[in-house]
PDB file of N, CA and C in Angstrom:
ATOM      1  N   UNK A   1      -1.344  -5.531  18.635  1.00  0.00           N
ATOM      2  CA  UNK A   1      -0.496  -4.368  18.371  1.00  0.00           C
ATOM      3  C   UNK A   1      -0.782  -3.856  16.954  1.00  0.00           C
ATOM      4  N   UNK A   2      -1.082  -2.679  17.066  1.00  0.00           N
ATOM      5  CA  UNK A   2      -1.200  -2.321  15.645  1.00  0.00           C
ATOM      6  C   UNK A   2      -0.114  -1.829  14.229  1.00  0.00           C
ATOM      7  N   UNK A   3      -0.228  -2.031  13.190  1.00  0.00           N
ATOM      8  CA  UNK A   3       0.449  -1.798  12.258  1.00  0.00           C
ATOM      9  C   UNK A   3       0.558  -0.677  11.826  1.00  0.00           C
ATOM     10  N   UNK A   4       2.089  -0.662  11.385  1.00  0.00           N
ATOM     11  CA  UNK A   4       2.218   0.836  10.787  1.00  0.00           C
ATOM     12  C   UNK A   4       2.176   0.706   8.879  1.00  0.00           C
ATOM     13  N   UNK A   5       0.749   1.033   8.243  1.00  0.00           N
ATOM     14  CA  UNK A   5       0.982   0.323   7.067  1.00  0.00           C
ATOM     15  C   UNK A   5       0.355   1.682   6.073  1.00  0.00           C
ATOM     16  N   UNK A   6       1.067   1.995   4.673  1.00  0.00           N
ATOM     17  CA  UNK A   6       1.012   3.070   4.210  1.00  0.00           C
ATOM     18  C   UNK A   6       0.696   2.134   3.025  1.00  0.00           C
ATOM     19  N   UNK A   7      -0.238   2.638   2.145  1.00  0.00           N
ATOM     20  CA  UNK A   7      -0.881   2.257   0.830  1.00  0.00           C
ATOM     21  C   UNK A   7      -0.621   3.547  -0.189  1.00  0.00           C
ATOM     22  N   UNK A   8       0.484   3.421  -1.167  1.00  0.00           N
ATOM     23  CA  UNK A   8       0.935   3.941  -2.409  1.00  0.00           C
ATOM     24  C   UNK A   8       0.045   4.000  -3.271  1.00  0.00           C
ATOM     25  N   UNK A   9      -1.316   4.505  -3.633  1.00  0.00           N
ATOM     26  CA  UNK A   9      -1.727   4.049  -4.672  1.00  0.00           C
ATOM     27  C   UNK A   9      -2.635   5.381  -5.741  1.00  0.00           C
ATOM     28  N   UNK A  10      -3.144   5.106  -6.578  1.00  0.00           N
ATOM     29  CA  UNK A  10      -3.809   6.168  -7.501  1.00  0.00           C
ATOM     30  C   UNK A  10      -5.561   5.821  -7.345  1.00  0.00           C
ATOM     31  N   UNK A  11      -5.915   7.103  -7.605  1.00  0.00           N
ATOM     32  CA  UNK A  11      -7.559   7.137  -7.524  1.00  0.00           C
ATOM     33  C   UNK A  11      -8.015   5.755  -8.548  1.00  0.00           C
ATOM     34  N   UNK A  12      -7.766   5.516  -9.945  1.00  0.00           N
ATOM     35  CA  UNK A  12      -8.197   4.895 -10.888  1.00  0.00           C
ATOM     36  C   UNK A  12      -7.219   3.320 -10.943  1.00  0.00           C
ATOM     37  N   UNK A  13      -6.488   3.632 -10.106  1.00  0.00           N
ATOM     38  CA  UNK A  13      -6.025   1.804 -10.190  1.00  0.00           C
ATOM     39  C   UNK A  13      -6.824   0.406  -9.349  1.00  0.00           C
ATOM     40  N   UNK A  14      -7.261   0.076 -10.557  1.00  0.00           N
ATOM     41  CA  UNK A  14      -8.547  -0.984  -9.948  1.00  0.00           C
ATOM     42  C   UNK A  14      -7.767  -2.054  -8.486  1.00  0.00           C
ATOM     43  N   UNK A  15      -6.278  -2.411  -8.647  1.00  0.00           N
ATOM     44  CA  UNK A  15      -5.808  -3.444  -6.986  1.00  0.00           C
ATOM     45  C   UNK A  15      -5.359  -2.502  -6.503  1.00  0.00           C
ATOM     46  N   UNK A  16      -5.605  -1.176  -6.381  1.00  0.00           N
ATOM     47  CA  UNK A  16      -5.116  -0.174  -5.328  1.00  0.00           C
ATOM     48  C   UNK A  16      -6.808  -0.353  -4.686  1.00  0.00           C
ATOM     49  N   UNK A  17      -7.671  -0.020  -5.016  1.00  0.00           N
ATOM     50  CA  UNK A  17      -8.836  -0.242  -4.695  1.00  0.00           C
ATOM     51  C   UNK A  17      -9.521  -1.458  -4.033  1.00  0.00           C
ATOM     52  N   UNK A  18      -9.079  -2.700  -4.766  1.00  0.00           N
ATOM     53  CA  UNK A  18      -8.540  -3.993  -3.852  1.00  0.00           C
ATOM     54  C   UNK A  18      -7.920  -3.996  -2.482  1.00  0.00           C
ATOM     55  N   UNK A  19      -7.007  -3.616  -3.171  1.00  0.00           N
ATOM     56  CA  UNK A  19      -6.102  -3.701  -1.337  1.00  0.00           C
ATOM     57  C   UNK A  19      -6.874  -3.464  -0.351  1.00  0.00           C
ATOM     58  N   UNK A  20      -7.029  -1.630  -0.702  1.00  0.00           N
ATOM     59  CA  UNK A  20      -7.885  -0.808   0.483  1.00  0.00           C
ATOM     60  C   UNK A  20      -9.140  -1.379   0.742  1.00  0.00           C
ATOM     61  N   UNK A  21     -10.031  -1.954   0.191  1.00  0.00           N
ATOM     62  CA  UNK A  21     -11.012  -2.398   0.263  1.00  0.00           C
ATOM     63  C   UNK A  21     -10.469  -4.330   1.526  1.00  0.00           C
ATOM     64  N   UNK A  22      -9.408  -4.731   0.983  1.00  0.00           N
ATOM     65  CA  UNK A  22      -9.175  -6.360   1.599  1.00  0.00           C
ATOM     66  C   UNK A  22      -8.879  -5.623   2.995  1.00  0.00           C
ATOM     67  N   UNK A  23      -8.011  -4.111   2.932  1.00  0.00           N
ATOM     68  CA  UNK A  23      -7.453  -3.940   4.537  1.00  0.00           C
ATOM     69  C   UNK A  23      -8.815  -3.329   5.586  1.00  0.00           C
ATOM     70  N   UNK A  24      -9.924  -2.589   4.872  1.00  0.00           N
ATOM     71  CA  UNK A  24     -11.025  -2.087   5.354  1.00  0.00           C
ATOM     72  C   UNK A  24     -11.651  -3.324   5.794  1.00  0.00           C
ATOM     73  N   UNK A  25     -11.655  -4.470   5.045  1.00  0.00           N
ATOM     74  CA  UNK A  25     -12.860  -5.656   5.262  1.00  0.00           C
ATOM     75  C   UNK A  25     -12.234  -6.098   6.772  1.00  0.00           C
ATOM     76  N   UNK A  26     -10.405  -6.013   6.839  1.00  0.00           N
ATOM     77  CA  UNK A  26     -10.212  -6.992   8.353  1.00  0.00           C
ATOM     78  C   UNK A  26     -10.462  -6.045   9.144  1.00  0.00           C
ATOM     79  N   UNK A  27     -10.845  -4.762   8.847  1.00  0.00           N
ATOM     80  CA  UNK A  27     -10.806  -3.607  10.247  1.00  0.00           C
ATOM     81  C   UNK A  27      -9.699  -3.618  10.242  1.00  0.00           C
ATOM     82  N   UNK A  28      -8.967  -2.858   9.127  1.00  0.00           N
ATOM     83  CA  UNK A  28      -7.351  -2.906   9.735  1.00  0.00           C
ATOM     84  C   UNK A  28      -6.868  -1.452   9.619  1.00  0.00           C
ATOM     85  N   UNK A  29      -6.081  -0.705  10.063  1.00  0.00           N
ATOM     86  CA  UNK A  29      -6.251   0.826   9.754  1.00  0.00           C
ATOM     87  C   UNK A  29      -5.061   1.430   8.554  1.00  0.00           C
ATOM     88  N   UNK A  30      -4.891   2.423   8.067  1.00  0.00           N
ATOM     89  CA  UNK A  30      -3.739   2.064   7.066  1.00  0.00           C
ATOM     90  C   UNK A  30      -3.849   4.247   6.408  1.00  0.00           C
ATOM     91  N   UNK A  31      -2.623   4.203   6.106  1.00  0.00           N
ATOM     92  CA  UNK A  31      -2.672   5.380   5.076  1.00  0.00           C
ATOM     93  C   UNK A  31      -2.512   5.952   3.572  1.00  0.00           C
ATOM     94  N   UNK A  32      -2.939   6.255   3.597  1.00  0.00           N
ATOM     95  CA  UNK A  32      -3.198   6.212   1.971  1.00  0.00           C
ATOM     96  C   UNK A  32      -2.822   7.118   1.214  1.00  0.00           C
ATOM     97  N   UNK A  33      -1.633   7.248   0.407  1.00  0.00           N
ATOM     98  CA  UNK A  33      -1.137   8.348   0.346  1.00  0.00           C
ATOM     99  C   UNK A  33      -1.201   8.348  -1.759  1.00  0.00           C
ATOM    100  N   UNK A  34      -1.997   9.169  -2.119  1.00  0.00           N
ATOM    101  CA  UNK A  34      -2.309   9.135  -3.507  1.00  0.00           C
ATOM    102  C   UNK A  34      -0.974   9.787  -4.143  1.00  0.00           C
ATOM    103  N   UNK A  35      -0.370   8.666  -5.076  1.00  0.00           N
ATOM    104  CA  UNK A  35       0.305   9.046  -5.636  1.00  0.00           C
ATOM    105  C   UNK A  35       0.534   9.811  -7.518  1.00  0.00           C
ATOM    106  N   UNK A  36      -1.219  10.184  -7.290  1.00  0.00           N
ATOM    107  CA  UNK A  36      -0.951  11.013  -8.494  1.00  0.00           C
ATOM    108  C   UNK A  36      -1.568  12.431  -8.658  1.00  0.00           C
ATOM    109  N   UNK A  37      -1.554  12.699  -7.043  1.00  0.00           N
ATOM    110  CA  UNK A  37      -1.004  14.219  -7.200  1.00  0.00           C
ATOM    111  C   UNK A  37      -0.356  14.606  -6.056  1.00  0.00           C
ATOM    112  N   UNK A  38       0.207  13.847  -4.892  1.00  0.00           N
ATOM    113  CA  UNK A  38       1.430  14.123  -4.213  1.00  0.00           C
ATOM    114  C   UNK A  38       2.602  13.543  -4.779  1.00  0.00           C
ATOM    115  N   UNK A  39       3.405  14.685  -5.542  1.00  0.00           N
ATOM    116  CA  UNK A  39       4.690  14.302  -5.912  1.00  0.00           C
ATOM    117  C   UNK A  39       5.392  13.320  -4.800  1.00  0.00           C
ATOM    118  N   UNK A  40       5.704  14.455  -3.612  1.00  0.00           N
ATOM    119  CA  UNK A  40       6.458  13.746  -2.512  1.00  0.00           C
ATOM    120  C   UNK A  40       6.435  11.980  -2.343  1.00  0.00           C
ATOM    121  N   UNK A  41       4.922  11.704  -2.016  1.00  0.00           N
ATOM    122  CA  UNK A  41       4.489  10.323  -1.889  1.00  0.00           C
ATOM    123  C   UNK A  41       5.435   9.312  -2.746  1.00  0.00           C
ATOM    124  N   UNK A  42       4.766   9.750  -3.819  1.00  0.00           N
ATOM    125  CA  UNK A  42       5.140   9.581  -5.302  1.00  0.00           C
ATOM    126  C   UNK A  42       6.701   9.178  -5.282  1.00  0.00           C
ATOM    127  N   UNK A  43       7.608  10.396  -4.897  1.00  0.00           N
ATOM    128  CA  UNK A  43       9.159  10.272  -4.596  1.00  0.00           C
ATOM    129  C   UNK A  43       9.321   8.933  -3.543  1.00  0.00           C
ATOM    130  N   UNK A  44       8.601   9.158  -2.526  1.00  0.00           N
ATOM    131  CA  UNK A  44       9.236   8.589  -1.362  1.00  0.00           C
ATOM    132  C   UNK A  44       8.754   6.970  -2.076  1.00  0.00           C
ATOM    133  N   UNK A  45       7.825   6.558  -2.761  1.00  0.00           N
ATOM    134  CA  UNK A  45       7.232   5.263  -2.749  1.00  0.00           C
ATOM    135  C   UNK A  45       7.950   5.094  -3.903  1.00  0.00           C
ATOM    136  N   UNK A  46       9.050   5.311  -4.642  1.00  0.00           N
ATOM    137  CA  UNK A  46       9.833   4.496  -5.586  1.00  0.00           C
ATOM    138  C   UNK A  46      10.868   4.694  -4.595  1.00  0.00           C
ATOM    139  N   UNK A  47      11.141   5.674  -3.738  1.00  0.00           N
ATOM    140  CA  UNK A  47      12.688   5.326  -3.359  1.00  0.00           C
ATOM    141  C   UNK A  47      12.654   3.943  -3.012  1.00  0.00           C
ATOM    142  N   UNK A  48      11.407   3.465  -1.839  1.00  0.00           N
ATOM    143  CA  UNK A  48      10.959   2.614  -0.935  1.00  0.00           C
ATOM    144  C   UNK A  48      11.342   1.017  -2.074  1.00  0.00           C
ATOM    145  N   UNK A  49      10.648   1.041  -3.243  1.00  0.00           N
ATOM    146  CA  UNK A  49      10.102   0.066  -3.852  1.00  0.00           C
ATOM    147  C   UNK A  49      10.699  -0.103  -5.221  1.00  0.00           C
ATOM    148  N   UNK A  50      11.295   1.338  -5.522  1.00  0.00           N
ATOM    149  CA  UNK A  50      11.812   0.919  -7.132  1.00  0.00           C
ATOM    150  C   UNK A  50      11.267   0.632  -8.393  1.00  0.00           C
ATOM    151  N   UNK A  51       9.656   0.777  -7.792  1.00  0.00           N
ATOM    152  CA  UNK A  51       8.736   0.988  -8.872  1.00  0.00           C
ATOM    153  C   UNK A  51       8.618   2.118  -8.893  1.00  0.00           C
ATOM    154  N   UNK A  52       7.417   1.796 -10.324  1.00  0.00           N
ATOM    155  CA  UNK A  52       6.743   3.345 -10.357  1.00  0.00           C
ATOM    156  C   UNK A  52       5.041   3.090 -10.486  1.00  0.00           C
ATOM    157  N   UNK A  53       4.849   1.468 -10.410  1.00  0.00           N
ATOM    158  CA  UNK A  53       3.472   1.452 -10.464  1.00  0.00           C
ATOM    159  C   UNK A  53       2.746   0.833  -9.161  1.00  0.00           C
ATOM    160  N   UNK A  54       1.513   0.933  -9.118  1.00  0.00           N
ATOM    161  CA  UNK A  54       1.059   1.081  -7.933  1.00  0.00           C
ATOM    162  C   UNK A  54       0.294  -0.221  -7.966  1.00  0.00           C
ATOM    163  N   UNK A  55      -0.565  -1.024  -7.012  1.00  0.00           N
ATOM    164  CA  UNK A  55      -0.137  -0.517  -5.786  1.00  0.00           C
ATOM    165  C   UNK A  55       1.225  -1.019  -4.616  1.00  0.00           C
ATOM    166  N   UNK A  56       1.525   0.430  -4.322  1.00  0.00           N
ATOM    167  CA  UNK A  56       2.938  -0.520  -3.140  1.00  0.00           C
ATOM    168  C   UNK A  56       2.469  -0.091  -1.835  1.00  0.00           C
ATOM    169  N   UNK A  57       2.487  -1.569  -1.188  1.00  0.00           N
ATOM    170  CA  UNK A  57       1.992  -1.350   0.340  1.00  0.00           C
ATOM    171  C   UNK A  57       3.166  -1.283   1.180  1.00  0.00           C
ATOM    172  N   UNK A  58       3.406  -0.631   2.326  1.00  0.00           N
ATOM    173  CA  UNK A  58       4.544  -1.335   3.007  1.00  0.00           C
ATOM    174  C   UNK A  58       3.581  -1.112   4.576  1.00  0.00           C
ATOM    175  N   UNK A  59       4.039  -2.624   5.041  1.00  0.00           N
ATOM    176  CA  UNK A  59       3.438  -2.725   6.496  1.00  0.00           C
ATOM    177  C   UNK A  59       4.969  -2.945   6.855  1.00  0.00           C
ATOM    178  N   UNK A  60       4.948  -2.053   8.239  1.00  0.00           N
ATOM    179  CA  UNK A  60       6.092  -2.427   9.369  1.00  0.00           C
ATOM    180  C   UNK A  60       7.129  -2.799   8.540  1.00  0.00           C
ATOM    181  N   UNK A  61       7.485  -1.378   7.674  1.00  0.00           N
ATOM    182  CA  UNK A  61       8.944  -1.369   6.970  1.00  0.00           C
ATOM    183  C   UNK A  61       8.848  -2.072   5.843  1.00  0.00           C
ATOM    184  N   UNK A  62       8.093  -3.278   5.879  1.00  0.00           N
ATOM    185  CA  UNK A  62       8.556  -4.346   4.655  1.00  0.00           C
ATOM    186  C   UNK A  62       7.278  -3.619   3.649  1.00  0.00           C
ATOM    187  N   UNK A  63       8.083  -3.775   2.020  1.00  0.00           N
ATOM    188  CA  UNK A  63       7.641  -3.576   0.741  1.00  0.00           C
ATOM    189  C   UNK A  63       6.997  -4.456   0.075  1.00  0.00           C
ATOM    190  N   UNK A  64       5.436  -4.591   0.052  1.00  0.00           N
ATOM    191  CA  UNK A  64       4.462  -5.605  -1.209  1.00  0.00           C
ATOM    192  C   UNK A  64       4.672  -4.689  -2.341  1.00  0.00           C
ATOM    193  N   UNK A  65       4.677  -5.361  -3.374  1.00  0.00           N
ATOM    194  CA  UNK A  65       4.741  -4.711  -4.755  1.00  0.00           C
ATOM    195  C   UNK A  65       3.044  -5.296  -5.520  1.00  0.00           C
ATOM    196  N   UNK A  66       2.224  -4.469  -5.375  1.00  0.00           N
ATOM    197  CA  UNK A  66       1.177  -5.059  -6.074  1.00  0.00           C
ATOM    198  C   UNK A  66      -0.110  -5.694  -4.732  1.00  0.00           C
ATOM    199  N   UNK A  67      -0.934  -5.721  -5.503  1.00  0.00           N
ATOM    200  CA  UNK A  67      -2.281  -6.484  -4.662  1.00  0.00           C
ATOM    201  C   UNK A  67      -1.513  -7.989  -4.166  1.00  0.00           C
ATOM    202  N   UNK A  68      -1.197  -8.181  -3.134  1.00  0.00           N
ATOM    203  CA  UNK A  68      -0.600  -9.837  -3.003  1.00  0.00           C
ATOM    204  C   UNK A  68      -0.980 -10.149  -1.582  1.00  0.00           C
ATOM    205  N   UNK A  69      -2.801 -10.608  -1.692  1.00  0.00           N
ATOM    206  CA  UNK A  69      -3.774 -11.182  -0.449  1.00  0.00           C
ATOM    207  C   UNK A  69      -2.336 -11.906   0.380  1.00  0.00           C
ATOM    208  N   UNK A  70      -1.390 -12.730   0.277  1.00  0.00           N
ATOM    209  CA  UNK A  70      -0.563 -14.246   0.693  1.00  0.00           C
ATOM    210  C   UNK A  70       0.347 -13.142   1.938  1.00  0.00           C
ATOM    211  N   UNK A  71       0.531 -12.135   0.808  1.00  0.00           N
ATOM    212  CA  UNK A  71       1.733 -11.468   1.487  1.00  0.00           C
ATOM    213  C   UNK A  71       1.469 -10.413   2.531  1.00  0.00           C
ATOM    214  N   UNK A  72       0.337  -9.972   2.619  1.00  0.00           N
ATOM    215  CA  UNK A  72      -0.451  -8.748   3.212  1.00  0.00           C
ATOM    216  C   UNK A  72      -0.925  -9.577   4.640  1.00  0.00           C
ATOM    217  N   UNK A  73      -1.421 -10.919   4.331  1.00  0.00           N
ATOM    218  CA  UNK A  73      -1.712 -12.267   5.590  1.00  0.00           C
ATOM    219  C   UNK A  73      -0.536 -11.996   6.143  1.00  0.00           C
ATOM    220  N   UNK A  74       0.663 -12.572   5.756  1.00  0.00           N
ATOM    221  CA  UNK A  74       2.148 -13.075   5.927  1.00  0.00           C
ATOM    222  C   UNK A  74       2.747 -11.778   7.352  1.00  0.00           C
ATOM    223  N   UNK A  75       2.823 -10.482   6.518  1.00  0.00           N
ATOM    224  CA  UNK A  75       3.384  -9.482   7.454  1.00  0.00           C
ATOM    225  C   UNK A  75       1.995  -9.061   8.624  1.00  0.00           C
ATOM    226  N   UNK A  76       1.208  -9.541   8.662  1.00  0.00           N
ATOM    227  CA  UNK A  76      -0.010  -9.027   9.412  1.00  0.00           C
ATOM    228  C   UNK A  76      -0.380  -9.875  11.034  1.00  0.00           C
ATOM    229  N   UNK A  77       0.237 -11.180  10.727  1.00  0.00           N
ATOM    230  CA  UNK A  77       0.480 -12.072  11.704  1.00  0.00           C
ATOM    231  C   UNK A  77       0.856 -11.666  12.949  1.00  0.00           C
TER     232      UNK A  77
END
């Protein structure tokens, strides 16, 4: 079954680039919504997370704060 998983992140943030790169390596599919020039994104991914820095993943509702390989395994199961 596939995941519904949205990637928060900026062109120049080196574990936003991580991530996308760890979720590309499993063949996993994902959206990517740049948050430094869609305000909206931008809005919606602190309401979500309460940050303001990137990267924030959320698979199937739940919020990673940051590159975290353990946790990205964890909800992917």
């Amino acid at each position: 079954m596939p995941h519904d998983i949205i990637v928060y992140s900026t062109p120049s943030c080196p574990y936003c680039h991580m991530a996308k790169d760890y979720l590309d390596s499993k063949n996993i599919a994902f959206t990517d919504k740049n948050v430094a020039i869609d305000e909206d994104a931008s809005e919606e991914m602190v309401k979500k997370s309460g940050q303001m820095g990137v990267p924030v993943i959320e698979i199937d509702g739940k919020v990673i704060i940051g590159f975290d390989r353990g946790a990205i395994d964890e909800l992917l199961k």
